[in-house]
Protein backbone atom coordinates (compact mmCIF):
# COMPACT_ATOMS: atom_id res chain seq x y z
CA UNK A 1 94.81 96.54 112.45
CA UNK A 2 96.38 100.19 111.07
CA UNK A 3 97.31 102.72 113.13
CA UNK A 4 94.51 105.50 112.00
CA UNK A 5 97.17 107.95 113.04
CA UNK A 6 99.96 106.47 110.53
CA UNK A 7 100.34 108.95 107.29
CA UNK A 8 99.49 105.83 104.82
CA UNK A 9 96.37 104.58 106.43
CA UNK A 10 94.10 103.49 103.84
CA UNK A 11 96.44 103.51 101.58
CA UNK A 12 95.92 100.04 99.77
CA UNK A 13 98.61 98.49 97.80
CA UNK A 14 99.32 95.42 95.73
CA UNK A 15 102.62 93.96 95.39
CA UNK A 16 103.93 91.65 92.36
CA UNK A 17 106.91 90.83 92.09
CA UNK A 18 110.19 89.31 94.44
CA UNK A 19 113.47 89.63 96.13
CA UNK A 20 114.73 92.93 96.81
CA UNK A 21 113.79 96.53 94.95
CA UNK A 22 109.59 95.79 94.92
CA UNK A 23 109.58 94.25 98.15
CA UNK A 24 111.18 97.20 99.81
CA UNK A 25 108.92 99.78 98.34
CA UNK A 26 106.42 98.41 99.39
CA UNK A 27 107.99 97.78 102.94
CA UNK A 28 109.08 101.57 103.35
CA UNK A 29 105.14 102.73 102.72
CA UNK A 30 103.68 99.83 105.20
CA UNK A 31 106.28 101.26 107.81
CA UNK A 32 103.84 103.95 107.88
CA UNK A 33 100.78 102.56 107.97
CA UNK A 34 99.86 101.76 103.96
CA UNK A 35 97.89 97.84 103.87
CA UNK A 36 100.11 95.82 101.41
CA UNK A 37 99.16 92.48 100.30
CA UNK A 38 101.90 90.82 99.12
CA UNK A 39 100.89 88.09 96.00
CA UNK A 40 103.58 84.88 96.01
CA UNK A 41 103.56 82.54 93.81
CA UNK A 42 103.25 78.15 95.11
CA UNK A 43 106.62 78.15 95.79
CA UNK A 44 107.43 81.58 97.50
CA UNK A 45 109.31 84.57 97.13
CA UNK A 46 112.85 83.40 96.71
CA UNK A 47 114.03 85.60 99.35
CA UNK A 48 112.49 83.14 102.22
CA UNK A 49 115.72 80.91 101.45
CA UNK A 50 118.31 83.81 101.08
CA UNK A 51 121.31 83.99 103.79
CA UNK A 52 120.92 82.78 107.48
CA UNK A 53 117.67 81.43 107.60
CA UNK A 54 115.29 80.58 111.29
CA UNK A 55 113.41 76.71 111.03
CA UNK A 56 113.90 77.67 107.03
CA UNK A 57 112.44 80.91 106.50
CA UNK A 58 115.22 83.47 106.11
CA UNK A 59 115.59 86.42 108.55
CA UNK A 60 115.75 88.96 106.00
CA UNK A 61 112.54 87.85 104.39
CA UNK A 62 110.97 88.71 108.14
CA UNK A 63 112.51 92.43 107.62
CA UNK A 64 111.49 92.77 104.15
CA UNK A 65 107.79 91.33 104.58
CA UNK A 66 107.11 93.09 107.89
CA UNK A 67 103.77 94.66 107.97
CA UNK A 68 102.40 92.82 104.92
CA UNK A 69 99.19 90.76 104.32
CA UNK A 70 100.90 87.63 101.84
CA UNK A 71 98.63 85.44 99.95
CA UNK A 72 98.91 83.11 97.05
CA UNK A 73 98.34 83.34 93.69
CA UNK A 74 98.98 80.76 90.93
CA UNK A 75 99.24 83.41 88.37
CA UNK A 76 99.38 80.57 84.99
CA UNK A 77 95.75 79.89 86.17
CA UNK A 78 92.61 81.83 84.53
CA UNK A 79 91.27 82.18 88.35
CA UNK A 80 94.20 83.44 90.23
CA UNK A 81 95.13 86.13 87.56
CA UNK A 82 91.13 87.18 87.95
CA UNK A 83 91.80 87.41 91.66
CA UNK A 84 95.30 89.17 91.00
CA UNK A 85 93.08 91.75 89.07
CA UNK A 86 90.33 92.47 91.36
CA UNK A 87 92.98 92.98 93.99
CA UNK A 88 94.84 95.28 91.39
CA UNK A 89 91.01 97.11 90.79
CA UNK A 90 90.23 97.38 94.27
CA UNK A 91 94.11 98.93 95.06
CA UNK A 92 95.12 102.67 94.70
CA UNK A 93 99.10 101.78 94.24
CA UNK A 94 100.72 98.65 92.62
CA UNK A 95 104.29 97.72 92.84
CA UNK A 96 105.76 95.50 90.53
CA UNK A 97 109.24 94.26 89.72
CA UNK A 98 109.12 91.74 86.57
CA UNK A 99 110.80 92.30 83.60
CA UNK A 100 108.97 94.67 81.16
CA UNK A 101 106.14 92.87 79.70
CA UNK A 102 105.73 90.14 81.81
CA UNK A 103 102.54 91.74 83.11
CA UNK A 104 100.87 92.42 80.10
CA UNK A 105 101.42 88.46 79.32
CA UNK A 106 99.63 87.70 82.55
CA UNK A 107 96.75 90.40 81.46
CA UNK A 108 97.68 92.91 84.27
CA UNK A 109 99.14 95.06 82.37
CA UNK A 110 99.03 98.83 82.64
CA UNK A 111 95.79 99.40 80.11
CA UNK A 112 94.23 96.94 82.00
CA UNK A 113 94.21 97.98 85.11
CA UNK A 114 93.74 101.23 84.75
CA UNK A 115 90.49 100.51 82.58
CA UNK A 116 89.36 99.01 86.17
CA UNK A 117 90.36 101.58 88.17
CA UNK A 118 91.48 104.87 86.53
CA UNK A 119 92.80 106.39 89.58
CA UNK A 120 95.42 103.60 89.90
CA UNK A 121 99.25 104.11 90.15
CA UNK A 122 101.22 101.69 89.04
CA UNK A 123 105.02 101.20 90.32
CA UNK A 124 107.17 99.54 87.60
CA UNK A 125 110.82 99.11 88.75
CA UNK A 126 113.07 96.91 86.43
CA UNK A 127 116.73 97.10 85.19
CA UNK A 128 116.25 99.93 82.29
CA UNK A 129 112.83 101.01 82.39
CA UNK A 130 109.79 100.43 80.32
CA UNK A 131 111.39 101.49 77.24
CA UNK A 132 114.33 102.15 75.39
CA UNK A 133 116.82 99.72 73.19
CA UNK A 134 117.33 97.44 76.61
CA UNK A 135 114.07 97.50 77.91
CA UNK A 136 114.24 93.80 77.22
CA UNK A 137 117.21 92.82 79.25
CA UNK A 138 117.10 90.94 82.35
CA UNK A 139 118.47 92.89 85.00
CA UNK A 140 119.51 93.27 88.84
CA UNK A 141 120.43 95.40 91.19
CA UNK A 142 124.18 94.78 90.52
CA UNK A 143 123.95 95.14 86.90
CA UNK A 144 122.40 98.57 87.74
CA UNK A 145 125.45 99.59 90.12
CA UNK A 146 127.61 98.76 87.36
CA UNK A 147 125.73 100.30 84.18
CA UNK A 148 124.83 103.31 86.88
CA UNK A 149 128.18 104.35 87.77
CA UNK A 150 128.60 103.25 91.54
CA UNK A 151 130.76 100.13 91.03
CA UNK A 152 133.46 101.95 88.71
CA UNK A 153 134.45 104.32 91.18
CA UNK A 154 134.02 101.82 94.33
CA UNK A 155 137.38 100.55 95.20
CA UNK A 156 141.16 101.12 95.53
CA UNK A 157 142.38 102.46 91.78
CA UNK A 158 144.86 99.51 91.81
CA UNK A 159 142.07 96.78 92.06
CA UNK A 160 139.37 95.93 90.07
CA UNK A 161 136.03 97.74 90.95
CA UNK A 162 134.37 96.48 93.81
CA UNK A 163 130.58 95.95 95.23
CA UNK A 164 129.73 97.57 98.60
CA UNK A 165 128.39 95.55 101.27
CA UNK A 166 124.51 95.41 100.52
CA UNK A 167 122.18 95.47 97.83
CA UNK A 168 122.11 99.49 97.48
CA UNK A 169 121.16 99.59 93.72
CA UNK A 170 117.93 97.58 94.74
CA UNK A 171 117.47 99.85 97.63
CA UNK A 172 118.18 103.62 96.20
CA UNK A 173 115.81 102.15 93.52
CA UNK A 174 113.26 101.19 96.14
CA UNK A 175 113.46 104.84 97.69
CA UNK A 176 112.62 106.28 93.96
CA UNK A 177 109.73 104.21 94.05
CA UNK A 178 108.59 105.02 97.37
CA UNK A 179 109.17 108.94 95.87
CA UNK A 180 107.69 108.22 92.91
CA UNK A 181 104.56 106.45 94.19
CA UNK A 182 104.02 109.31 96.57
CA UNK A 183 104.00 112.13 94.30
CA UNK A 184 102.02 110.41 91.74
CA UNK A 185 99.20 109.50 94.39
CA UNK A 186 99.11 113.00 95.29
CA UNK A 187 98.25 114.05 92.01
CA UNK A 188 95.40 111.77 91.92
CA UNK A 189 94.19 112.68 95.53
CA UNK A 190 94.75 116.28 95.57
CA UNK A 191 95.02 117.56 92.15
CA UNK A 192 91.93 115.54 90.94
CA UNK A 193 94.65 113.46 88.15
CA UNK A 194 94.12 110.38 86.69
CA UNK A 195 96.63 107.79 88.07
CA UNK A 196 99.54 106.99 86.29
CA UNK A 197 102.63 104.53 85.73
CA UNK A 198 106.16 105.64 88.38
CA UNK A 199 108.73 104.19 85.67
CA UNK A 200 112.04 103.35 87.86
CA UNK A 201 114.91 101.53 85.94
CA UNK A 202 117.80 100.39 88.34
CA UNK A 203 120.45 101.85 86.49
CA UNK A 204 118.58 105.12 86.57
CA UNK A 205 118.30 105.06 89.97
CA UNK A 206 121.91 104.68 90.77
CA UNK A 207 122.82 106.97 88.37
CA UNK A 208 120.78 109.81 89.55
CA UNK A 209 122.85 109.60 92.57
CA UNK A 210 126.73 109.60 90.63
CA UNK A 211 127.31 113.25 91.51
CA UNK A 212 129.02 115.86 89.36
CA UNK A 213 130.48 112.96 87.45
CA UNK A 214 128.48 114.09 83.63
CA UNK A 215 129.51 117.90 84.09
CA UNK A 216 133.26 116.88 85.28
CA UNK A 217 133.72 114.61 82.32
CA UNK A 218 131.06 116.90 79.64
CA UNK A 219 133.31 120.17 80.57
CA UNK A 220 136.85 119.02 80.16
CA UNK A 221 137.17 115.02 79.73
CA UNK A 222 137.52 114.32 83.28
CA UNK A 223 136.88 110.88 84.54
CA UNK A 224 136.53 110.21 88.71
CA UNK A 225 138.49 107.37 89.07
CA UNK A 226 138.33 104.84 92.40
CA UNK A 227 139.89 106.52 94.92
CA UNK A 228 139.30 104.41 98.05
CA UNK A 229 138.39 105.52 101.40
CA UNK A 230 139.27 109.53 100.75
CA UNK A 231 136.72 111.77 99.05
CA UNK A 232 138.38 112.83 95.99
CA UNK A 233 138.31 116.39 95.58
CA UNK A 234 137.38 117.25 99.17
CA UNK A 235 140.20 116.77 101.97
CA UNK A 236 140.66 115.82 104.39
CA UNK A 237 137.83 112.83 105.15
CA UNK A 238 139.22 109.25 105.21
CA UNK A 239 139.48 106.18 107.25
CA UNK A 240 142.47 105.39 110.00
CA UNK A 241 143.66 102.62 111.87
CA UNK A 242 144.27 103.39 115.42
CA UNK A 243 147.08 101.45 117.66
CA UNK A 244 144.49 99.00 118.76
CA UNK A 245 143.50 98.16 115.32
CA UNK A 246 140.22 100.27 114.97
CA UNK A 247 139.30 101.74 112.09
CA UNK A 248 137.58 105.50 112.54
CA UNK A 249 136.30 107.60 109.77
CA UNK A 250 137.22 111.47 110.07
CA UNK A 251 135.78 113.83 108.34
CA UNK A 252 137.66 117.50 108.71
CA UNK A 253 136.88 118.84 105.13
CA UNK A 254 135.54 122.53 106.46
CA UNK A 255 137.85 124.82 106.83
CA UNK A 256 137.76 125.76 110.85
CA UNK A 257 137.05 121.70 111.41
CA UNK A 258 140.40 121.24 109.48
CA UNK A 259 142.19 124.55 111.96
CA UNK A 260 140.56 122.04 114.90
CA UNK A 261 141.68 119.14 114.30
CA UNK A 262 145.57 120.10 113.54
CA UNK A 263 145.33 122.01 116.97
CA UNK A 264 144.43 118.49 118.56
CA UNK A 265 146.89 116.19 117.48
CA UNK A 266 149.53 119.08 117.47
CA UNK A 267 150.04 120.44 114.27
CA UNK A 268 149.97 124.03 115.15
CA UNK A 269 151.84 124.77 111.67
CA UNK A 270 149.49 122.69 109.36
CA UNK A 271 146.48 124.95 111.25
CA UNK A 272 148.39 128.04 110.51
CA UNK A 273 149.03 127.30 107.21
CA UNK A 274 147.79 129.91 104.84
CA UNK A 275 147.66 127.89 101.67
CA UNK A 276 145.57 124.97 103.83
CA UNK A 277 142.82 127.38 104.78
CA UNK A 278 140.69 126.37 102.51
CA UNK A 279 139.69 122.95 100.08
CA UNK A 280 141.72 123.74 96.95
CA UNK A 281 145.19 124.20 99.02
CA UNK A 282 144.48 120.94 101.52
CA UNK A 283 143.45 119.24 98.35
CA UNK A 284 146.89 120.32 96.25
CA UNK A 285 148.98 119.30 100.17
CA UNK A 286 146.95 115.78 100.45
CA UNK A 287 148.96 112.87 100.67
CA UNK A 288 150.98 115.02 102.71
CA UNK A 289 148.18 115.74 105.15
CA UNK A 290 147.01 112.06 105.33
CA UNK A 291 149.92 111.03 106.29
CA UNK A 292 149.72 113.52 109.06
CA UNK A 293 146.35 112.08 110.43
CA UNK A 294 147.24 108.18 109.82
CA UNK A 295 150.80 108.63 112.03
CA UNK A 296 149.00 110.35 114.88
CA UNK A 297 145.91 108.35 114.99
CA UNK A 298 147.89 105.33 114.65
CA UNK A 299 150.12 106.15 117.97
CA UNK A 300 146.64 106.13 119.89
CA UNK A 301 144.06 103.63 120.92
CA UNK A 302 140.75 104.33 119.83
CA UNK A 303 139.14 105.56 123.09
CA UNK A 304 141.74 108.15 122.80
CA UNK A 305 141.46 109.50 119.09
CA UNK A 306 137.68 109.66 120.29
CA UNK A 307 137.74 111.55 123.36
CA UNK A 308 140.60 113.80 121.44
CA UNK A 309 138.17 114.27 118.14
CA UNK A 310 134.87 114.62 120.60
CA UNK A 311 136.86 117.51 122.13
CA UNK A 312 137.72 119.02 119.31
CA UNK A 313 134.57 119.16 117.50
CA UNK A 314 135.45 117.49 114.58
CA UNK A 315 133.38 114.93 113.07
CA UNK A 316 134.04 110.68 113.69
CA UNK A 317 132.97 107.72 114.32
CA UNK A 318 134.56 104.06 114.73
CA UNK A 319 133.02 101.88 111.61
CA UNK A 320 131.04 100.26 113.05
CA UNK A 321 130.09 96.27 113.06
CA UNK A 322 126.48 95.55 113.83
CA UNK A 323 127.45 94.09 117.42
CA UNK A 324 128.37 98.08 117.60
CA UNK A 325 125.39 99.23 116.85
CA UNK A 326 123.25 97.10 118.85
CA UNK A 327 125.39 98.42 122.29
CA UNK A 328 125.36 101.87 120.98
CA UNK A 329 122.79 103.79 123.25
CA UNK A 330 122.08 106.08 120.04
CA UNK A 331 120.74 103.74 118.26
CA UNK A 332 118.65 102.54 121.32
CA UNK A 333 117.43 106.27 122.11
CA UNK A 334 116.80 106.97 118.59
CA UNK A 335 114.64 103.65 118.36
CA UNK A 336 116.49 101.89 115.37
CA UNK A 337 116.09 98.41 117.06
CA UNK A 338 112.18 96.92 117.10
CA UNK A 339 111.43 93.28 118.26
CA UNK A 340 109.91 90.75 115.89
CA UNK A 341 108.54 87.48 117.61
CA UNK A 342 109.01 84.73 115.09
CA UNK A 343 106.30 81.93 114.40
CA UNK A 344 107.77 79.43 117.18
CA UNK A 345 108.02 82.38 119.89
CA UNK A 346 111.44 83.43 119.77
CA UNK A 347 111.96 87.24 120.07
CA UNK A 348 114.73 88.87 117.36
CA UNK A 349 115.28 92.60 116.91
CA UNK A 350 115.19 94.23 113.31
CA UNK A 351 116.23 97.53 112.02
CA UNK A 352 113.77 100.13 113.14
CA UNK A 353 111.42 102.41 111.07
CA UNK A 354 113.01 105.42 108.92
CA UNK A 355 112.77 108.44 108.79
CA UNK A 356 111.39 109.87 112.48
CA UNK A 357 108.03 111.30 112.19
CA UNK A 358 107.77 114.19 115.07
CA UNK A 359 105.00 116.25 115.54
């Protein structure tokens, strides 16, 4: 049963759709308390048979399903799309994640369902929206990285572009939703609206996030290449390797961080420096100071670049793997670990529920 107390209660939602971006909208609002009934087709969501997978159900399906009510819907048969729309009538969000059109073929389209229930919002994420030249296009999450922006400047400039290490076009496109679905319900609750259609295109998503990279280029040409590890433009905040072979992230980019942290690894001159007091002078001096940072992290183990930046005050942390994070005691304070039993009994830990809710 809901939690009554949970900000979504009664908040009933249908979700169409598979894999990644629909799924995790609708995962993010049952978090807090919104009843989602998930609608698979016969043969599943695909993601039950991506990566490491328990007695053939996938782990990450467990994450990305947690909290829902799945059923089954044959949706080429007359009955099962009449059941799809009553749930879609009876619902006051629905997330979907097909390519544009596919709904209206299977007569759930937006004019439908909001004839049965005016008050409806209806989530529509897919690669380029609901309109436009490539509204056609098939599209993922990694074509949306690319077309967005994120993959050209992700890498070392003398390597191709690369991916990072999850699905994050899916995801910041699942966080629009989530936004999207929100404000749009609110409308309809509190301003007395009519529901309405959230219209999130991958690309758009990922590209809402690229920056100052259209002014930089619109005001004089400029175009942010890869740059690695380094934030370019704002130094100094990289990644070092430590005499043990650990790789810590600091980030000493404000000016009386940068004064600290030249103080404690010895650099009393850099700290003193007039022309590095501020971003534009460490900026013009930064191979130079980079160098600085890798040769005395790199003469110390990791506890002690730690215990040295700790003191300091200036922002670090190892990177961490995820056998870090589940021995870090922050994460277990801040309650980012919650226990899933699976079907057979055996007890696994997922990520736990963001963001923190006080009050």
């Amino acid at each position: 049963m809901a939690d009554p107390k949970q900000p979504l209660a009664g908040v009933k939602i249908v979700e169409l759709g598979s894999l990644i971006a629909g799924p995790f909208c609708t995962r993010l609002m049952a978090d807090f308390g919104a009843e989602v009934t998930k609608i698979e087709p016969p043969e599943g969501d695909p993601l039950r048979r991506w990566r490491r997978l328990h007695q053939g159900t996938s782990l990450w399906w467990y994450v990305q399903s947690r909290g829902k009510r799945c059923i089954t819907l044959n949706l080429k048969l007359d009955a099962d799309r009449q059941r799809a729309r009553e749930l879609c009538a009876g619902a006051d969000i629905v997330v979907e994640n097909f390519r544009p059109g596919v709904m209206e073929k299977l007569g759930l389209g937006w004019d439908t369902l909001s004839a049965l229930n005016p008050r409806l919002v209806m989530v529509r994420i897919s690669g380029f929206g609901q309109s436009g030249p490539y509204r056609d296009l098939p599209g993922f999450g990694a074509v949306g990285e690319s077309m967005g922006g994120l993959r050209y400047v992700t890498g070392f400039a003398d390597r191709p572009p690369v991916r990072t290490g999850v699905s994050i076009g899916d995801s910041i496109a699942a966080l629009y939703a989530v936004m999207g679905a929100l404000m749009a319900l609110r409308q309809v609750e509190v301003n007395g609206g009519r529901g309405q259609i959230v219209d999130v295109a991958l690309y758009e998503a990922v590209f809402a996030m690229m920056e100052s990279l259209v002014p930089e280029f619109d005001h004089d040409g400029f175009i942010r290449e890869r740059s690695g590890n380094i934030m370019p433009g704002i130094t100094p905040s990289n990644t070092h390797t430590t005499a043990d072979g650990r790789h810590i992230t600091i980030g000493a980019n404000g000016d009386a961080i940068f004064v600290r942290l030249m103080r404690a690894i010895g650099r009393h001159d850099l700290a003193a420096a007039p022309d590095l007091a501020d971003n534009a002078g460490r900026d013009a001096r930064r191979d130079e100071i980079y160098a600085v940072i890798d040769q005395w992290v790199g003469r110390h183990s990791h506890d002690e670049v730690m215990a040295a930046l700790k003191q300091a005050e200036v922002p670090a942390s190892k990177v961490y793997s995820v056998a870090d994070m589940l021995a870090d005691p922050h994460f277990h304070a801040r309650e980012m670990f919650i226990p899933l039993t699976l079907p057979d009994g055996k007890v696994i830990r997922m990520p736990g529920i963001v963001p923190k809710l006080v009050g």
